[in-house]
N, C-alpha and C. Protein backbone atom coordinates (compact mmCIF):
# COMPACT_ATOMS: atom_id res chain seq x y z
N UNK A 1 132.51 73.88 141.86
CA UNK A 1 131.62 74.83 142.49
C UNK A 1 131.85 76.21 141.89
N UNK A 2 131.12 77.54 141.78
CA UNK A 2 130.97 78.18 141.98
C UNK A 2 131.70 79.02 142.61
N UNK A 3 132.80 79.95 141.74
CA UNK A 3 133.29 80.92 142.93
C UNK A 3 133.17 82.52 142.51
N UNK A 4 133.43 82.98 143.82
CA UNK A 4 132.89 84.46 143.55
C UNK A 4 134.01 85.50 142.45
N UNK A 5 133.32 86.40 142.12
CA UNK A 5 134.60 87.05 141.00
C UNK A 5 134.94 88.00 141.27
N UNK A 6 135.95 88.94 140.87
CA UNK A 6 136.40 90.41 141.20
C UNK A 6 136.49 91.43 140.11
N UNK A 7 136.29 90.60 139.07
CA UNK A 7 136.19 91.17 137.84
C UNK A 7 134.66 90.82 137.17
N UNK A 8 134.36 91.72 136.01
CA UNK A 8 133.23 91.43 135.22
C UNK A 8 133.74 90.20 134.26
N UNK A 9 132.86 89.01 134.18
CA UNK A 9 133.59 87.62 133.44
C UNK A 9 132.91 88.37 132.26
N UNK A 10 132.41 89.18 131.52
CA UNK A 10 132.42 89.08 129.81
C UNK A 10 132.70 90.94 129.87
N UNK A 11 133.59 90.86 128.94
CA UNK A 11 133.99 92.59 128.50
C UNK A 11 133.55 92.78 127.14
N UNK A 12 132.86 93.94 126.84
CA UNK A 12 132.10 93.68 125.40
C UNK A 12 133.11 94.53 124.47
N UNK A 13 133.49 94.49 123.44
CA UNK A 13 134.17 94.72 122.02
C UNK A 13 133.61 95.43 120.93
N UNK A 14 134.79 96.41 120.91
CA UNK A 14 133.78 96.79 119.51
C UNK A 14 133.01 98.05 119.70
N UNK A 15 132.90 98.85 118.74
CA UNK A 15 131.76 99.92 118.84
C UNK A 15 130.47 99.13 119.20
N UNK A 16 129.72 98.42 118.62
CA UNK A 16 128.30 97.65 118.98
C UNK A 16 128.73 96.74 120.27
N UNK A 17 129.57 96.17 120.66
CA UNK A 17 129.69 95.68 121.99
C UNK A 17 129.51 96.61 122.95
N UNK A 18 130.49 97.67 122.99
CA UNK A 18 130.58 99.17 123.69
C UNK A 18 128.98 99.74 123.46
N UNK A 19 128.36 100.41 122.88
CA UNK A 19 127.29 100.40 122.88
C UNK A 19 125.85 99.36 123.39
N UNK A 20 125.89 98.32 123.03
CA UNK A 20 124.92 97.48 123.93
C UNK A 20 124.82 97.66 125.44
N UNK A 21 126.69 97.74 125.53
CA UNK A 21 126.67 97.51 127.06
C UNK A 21 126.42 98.99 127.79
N UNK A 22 126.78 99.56 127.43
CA UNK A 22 125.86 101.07 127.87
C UNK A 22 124.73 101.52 127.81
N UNK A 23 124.15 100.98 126.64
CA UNK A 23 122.42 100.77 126.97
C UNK A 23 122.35 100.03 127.98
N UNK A 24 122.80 98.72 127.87
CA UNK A 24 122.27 97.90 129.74
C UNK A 24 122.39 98.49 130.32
N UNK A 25 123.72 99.33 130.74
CA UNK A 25 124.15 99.73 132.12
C UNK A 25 123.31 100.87 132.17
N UNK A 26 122.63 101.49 131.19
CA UNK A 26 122.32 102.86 131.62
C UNK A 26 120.47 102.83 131.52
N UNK A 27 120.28 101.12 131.50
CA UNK A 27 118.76 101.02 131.63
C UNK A 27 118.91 100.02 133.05
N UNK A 28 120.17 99.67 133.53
CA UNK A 28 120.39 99.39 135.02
C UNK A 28 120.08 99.93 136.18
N UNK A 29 121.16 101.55 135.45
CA UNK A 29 121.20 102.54 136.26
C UNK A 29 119.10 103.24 136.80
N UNK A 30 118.97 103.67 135.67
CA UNK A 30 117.46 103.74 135.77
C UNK A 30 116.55 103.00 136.44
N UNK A 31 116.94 101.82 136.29
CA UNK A 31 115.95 100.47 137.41
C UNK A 31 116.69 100.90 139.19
N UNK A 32 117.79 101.32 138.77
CA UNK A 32 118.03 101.73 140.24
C UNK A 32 117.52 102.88 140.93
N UNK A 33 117.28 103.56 140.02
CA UNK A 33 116.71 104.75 140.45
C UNK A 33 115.21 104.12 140.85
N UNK A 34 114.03 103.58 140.04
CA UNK A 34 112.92 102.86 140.64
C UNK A 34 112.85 101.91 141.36
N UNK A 35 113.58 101.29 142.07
CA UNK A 35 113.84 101.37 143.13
C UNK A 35 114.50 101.65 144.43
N UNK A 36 115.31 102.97 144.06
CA UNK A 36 115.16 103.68 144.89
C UNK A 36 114.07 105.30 145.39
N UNK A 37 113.22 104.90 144.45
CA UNK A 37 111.44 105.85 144.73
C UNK A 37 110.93 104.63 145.44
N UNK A 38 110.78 103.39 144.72
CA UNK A 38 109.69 102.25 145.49
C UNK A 38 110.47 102.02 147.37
N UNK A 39 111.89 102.24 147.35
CA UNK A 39 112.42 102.47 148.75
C UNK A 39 111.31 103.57 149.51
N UNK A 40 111.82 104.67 149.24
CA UNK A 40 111.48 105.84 149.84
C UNK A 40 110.20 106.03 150.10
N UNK A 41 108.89 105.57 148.79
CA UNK A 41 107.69 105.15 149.05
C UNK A 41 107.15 104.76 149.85
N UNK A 42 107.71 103.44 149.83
CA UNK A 42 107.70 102.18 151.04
C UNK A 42 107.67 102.99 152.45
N UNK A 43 109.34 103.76 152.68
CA UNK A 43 109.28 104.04 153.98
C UNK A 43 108.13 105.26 154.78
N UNK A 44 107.67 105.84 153.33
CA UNK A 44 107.07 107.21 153.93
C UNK A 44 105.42 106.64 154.25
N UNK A 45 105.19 105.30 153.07
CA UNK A 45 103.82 105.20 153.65
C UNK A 45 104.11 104.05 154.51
N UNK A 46 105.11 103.27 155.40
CA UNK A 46 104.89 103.15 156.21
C UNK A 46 104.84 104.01 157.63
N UNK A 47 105.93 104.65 157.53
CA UNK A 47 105.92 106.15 158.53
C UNK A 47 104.63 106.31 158.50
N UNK A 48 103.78 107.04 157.68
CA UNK A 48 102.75 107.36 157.19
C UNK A 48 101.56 106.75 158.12
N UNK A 49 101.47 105.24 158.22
CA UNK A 49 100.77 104.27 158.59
C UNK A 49 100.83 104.14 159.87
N UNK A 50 102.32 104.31 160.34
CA UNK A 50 101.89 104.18 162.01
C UNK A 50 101.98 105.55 162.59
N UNK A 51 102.62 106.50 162.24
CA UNK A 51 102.34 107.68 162.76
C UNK A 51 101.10 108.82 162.48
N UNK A 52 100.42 108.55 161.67
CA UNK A 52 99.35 109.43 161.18
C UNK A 52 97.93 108.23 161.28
N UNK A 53 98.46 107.19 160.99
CA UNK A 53 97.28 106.14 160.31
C UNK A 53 96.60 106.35 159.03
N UNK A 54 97.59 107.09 158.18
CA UNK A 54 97.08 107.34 156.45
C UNK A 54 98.70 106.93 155.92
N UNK A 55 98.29 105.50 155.07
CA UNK A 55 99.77 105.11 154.16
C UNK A 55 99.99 105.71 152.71
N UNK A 56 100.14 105.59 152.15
CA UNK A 56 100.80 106.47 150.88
C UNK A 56 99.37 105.56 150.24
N UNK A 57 98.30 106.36 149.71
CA UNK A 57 97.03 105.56 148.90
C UNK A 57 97.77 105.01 147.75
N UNK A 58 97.78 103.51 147.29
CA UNK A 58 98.12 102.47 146.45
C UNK A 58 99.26 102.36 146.42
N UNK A 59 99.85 102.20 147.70
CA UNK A 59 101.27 101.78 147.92
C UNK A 59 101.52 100.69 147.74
N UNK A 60 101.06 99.43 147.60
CA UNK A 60 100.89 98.13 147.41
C UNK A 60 101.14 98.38 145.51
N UNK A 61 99.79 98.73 144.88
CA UNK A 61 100.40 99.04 143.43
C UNK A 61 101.52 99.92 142.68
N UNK A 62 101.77 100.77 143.55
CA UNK A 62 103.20 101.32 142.78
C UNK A 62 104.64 100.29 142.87
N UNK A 63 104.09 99.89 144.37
CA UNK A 63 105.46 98.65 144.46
C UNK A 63 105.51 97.84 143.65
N UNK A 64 104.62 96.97 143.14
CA UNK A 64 104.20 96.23 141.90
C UNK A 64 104.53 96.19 140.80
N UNK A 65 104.82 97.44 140.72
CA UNK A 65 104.64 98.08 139.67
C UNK A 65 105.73 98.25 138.85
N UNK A 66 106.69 99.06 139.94
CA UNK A 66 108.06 99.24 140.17
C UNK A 66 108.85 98.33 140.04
N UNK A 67 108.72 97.41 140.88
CA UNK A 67 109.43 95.90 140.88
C UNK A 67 109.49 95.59 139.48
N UNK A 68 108.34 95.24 139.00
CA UNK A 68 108.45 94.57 137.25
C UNK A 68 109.31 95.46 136.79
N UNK A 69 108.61 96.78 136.61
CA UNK A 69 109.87 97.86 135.64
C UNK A 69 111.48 97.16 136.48
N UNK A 70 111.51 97.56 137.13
CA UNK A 70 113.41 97.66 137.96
C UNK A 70 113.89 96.66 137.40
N UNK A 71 113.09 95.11 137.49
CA UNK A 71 113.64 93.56 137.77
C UNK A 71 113.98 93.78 135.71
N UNK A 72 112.85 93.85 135.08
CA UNK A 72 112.53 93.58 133.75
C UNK A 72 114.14 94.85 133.21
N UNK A 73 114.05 96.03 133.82
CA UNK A 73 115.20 96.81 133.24
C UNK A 73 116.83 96.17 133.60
N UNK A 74 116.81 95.25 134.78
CA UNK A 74 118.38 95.10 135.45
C UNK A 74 118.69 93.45 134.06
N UNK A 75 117.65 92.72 133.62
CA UNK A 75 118.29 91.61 132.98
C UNK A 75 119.08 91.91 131.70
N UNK A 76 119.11 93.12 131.14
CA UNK A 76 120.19 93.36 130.20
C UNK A 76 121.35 93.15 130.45
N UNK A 77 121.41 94.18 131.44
CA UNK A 77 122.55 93.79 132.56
C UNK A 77 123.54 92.86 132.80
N UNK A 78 122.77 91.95 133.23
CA UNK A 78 122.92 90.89 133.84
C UNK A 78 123.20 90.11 132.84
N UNK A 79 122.53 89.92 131.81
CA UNK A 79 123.48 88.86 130.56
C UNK A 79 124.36 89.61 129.97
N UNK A 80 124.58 90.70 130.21
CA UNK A 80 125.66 91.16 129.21
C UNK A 80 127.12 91.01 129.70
N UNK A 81 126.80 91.04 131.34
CA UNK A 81 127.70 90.87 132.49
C UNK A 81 128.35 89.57 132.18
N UNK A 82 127.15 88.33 131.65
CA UNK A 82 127.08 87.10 132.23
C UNK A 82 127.16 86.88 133.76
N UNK A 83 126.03 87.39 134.17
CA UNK A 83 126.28 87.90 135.50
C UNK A 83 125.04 86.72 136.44
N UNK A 84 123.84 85.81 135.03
CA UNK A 84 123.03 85.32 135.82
C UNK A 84 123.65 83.65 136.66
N UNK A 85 122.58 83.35 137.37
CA UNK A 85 123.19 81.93 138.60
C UNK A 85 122.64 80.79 137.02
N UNK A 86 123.92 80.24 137.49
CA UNK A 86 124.17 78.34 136.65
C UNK A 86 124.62 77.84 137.30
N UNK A 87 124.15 76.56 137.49
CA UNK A 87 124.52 75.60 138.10
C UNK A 87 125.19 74.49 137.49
N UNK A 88 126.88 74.48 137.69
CA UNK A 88 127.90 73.97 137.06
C UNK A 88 128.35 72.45 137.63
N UNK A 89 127.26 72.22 138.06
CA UNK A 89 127.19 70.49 138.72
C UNK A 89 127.49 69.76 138.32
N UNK A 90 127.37 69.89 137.06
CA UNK A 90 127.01 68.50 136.09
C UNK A 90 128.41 68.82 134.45
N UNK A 91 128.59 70.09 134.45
CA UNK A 91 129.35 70.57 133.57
C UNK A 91 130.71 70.86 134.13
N UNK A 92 131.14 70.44 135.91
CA UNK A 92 132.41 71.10 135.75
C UNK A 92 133.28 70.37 136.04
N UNK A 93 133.23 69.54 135.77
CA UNK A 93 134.10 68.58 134.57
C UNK A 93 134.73 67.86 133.49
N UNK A 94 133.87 68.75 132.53
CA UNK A 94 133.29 68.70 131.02
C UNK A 94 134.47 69.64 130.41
N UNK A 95 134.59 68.99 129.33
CA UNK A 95 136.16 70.09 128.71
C UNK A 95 135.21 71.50 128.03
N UNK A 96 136.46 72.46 128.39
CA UNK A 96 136.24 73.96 127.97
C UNK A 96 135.00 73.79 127.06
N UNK A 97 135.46 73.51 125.44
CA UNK A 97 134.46 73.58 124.44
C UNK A 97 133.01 73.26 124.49
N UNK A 98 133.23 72.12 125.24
CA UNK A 98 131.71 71.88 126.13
C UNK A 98 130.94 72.84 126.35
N UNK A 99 131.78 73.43 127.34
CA UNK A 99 131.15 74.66 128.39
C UNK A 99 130.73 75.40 127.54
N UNK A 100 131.37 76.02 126.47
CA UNK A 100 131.87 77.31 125.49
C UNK A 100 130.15 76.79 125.15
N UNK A 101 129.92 75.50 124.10
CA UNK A 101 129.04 75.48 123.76
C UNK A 101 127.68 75.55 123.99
N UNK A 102 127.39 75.25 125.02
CA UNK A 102 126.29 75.14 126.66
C UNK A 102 125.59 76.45 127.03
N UNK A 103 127.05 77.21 126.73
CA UNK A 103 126.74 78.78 127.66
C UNK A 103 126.23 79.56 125.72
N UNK A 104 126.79 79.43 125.04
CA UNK A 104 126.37 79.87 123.73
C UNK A 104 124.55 79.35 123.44
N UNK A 105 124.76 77.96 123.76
CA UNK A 105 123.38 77.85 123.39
C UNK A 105 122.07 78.28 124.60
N UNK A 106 122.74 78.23 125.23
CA UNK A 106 121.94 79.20 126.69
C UNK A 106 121.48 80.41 126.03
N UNK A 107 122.59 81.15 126.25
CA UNK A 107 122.45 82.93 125.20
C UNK A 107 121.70 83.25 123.76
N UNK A 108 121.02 81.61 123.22
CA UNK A 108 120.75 81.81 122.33
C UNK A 108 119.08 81.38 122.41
N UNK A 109 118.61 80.94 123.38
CA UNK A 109 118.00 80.31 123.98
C UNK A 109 117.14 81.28 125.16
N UNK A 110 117.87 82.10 125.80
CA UNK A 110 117.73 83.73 126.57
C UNK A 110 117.22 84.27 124.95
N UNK A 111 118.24 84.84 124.09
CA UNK A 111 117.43 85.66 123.02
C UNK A 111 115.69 85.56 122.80
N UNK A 112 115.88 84.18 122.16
CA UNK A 112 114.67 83.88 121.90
C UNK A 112 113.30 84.22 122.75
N UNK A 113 113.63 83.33 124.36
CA UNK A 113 112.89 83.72 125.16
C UNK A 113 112.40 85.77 125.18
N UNK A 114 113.46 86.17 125.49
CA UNK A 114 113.45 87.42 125.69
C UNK A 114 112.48 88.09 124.31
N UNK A 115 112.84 87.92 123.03
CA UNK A 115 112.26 88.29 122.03
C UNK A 115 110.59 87.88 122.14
N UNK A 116 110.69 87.11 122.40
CA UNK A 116 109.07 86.39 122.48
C UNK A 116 108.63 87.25 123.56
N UNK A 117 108.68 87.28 124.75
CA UNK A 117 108.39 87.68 125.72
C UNK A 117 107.99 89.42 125.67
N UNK A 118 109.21 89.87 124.58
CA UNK A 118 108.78 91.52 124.68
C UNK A 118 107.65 91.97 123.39
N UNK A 119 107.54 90.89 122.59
CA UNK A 119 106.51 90.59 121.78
C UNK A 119 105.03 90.32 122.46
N UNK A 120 105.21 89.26 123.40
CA UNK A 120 103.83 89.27 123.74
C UNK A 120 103.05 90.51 124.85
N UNK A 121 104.48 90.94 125.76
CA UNK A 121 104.16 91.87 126.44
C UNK A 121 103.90 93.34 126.02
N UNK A 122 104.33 93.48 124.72
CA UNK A 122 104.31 94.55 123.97
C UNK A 122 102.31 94.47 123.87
N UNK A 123 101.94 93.05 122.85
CA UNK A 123 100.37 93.05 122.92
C UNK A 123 99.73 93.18 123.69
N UNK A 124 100.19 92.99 124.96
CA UNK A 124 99.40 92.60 126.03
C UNK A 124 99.64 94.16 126.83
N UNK A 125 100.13 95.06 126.47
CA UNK A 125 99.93 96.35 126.76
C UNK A 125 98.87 97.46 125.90
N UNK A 126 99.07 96.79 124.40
CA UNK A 126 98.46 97.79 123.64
C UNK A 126 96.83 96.87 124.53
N UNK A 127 96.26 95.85 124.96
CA UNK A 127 95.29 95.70 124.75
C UNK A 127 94.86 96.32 126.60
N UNK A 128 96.00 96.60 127.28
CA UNK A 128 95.32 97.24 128.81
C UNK A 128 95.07 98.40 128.24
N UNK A 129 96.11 98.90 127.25
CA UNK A 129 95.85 100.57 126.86
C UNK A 129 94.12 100.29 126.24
N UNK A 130 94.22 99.70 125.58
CA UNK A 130 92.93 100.04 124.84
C UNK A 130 91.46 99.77 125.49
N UNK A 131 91.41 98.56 126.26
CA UNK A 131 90.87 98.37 127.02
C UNK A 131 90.43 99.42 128.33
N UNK A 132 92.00 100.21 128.78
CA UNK A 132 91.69 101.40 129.82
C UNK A 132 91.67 101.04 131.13
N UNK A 133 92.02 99.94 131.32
CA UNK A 133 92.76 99.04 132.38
C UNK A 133 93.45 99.37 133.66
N UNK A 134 92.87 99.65 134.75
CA UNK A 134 93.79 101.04 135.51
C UNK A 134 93.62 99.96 136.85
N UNK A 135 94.42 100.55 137.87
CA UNK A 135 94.99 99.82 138.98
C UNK A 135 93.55 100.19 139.77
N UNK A 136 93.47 99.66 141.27
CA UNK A 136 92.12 99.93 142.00
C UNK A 136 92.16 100.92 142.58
N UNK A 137 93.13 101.36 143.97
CA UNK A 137 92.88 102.38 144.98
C UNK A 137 93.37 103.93 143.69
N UNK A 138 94.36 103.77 143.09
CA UNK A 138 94.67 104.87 142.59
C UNK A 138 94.34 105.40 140.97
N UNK A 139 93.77 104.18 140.44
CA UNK A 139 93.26 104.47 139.33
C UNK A 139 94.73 104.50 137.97
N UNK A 140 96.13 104.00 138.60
CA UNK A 140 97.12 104.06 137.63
C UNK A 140 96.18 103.59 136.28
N UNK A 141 96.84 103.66 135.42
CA UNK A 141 96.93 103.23 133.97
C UNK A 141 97.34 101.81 133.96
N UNK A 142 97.10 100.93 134.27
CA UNK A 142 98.39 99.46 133.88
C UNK A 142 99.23 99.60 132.91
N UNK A 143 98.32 99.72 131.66
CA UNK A 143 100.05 100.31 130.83
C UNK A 143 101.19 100.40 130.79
N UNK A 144 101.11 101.94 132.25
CA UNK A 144 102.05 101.88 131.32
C UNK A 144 103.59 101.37 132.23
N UNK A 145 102.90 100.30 133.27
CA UNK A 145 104.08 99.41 133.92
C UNK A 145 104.64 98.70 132.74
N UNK A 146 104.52 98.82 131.39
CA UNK A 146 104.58 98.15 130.67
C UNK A 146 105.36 98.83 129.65
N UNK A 147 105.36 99.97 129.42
CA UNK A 147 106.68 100.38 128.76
C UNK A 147 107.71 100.50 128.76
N UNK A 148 108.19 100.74 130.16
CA UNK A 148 109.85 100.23 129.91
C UNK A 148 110.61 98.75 130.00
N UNK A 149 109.22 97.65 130.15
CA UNK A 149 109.39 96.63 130.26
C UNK A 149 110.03 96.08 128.70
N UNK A 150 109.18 96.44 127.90
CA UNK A 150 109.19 96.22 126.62
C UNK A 150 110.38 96.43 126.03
N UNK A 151 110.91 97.54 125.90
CA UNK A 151 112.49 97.78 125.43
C UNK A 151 113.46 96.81 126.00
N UNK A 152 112.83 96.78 127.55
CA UNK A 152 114.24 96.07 128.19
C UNK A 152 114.43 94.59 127.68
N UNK A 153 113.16 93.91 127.78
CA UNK A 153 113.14 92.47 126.97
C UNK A 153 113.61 92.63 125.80
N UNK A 154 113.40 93.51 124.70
CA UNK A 154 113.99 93.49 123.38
C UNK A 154 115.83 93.77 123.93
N UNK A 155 116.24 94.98 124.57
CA UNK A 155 117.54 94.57 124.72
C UNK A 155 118.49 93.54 125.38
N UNK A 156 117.45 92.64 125.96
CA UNK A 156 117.74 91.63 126.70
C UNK A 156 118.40 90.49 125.69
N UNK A 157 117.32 90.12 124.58
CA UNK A 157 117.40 89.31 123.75
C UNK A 157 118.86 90.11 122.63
N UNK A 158 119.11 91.37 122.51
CA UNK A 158 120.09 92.03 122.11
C UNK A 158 121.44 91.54 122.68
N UNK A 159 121.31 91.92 123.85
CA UNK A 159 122.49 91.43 124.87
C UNK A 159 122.89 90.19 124.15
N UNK A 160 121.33 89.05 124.56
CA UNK A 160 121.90 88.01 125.04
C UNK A 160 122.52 87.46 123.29
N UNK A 161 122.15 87.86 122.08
CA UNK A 161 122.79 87.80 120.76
C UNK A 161 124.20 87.85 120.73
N UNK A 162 124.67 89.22 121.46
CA UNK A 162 125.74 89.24 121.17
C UNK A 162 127.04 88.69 122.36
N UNK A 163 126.19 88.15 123.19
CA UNK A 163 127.09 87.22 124.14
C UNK A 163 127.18 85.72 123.65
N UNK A 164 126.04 85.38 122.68
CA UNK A 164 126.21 84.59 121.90
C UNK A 164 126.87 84.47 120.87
N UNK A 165 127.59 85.47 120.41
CA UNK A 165 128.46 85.75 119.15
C UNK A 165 129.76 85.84 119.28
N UNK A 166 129.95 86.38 121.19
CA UNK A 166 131.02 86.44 121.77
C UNK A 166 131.58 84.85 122.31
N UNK A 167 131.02 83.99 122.30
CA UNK A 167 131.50 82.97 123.03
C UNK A 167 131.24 82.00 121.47
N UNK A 168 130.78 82.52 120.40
CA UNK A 168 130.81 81.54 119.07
C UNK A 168 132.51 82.03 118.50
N UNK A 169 132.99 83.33 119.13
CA UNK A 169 134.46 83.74 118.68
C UNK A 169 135.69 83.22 119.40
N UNK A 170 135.03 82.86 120.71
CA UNK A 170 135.65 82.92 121.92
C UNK A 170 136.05 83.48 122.46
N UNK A 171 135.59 84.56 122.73
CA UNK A 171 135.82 85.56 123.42
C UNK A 171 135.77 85.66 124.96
N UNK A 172 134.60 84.55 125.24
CA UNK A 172 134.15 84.67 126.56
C UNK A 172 135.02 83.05 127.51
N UNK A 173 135.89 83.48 128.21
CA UNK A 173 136.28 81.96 128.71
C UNK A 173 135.22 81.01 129.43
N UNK A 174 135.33 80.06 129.20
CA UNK A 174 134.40 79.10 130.26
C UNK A 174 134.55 79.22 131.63
């Protein structure tokens, strides 16, 4: 099973380890900050709603909005941590190297995904931009929910490279 940790299970190495992981953490930190506006949002146009009967106009789309940016900025993070849920059901009984290899080809497997993903979402922004694509009650831009998405998937697939490079050294225990 599954147990909880007290420590971070991967420590990154290295000037480019040290660096990756401070870009995550400091495109973490930032997703925390959007949602803590989509918090405060939330509470003022609900306040808003029952005490006045006027909610924050397109409170529904900034939340939306927000969420993707926050969620899309915290997965750097989170693989760099090795911080996402696996389910060790079937593997935890399987010798170390096993594991070693499993979780490597996972991370390599995350890259890819992630790379693809900030590729297509990258197109699929230039064409709301161009198109002019804007939300309903408030008229946002769609866009540009879509730019900090983009970096974060590319450093995602970054991350997840070099957690793959870390557990091809062994660096990372099973």
């Amino acid at each position: 099973m599954a147990e909880a940790l007290d420590q971070p299970i991967a420590a990154a190495h290295g000037p480019i380890g040290k660096s990756i992981e401070w870009a995550c953490a400091a495109l973490a930190v930032l997703a925390g900050v959007a949602f803590c506006i989509e918090s405060v949002m939330s509470v003022v146009s609900v306040v808003g709603r029952a005490t006045l009967g006027k909610p924050v106009p397109g409170d529904y789309e900034i939340v939306q909005m927000l969420s993707a940016m926050g969620i899309a900025m915290c997965l750097p993070y989170c693989q760099i941590k090795k911080g996402h849920v696996f389910v060790d059901f079937f593997t935890l009984w399987a010798p170390d190297r096993l594991k070693i290899a499993l979780d490597a080809l996972a991370s390599l497997l995350m890259a890819g995904a992630a790379f693809l993903l900030a590729w297509r979402i990258w197109h699929g922004m230039l064409e709301m931009r161009e198109y002019g694509e804007t939300t309903m009650v408030i008229a946002l831009p769609v866009w540009w929910g879509y730019v900090p998405v983009v970096p974060s998937f590319v450093l995602l697939g970054v991350a997840a490279l070099y957690t793959f490079s870390q557990e091809l050294r062994g660096e990372v225990k099973p």
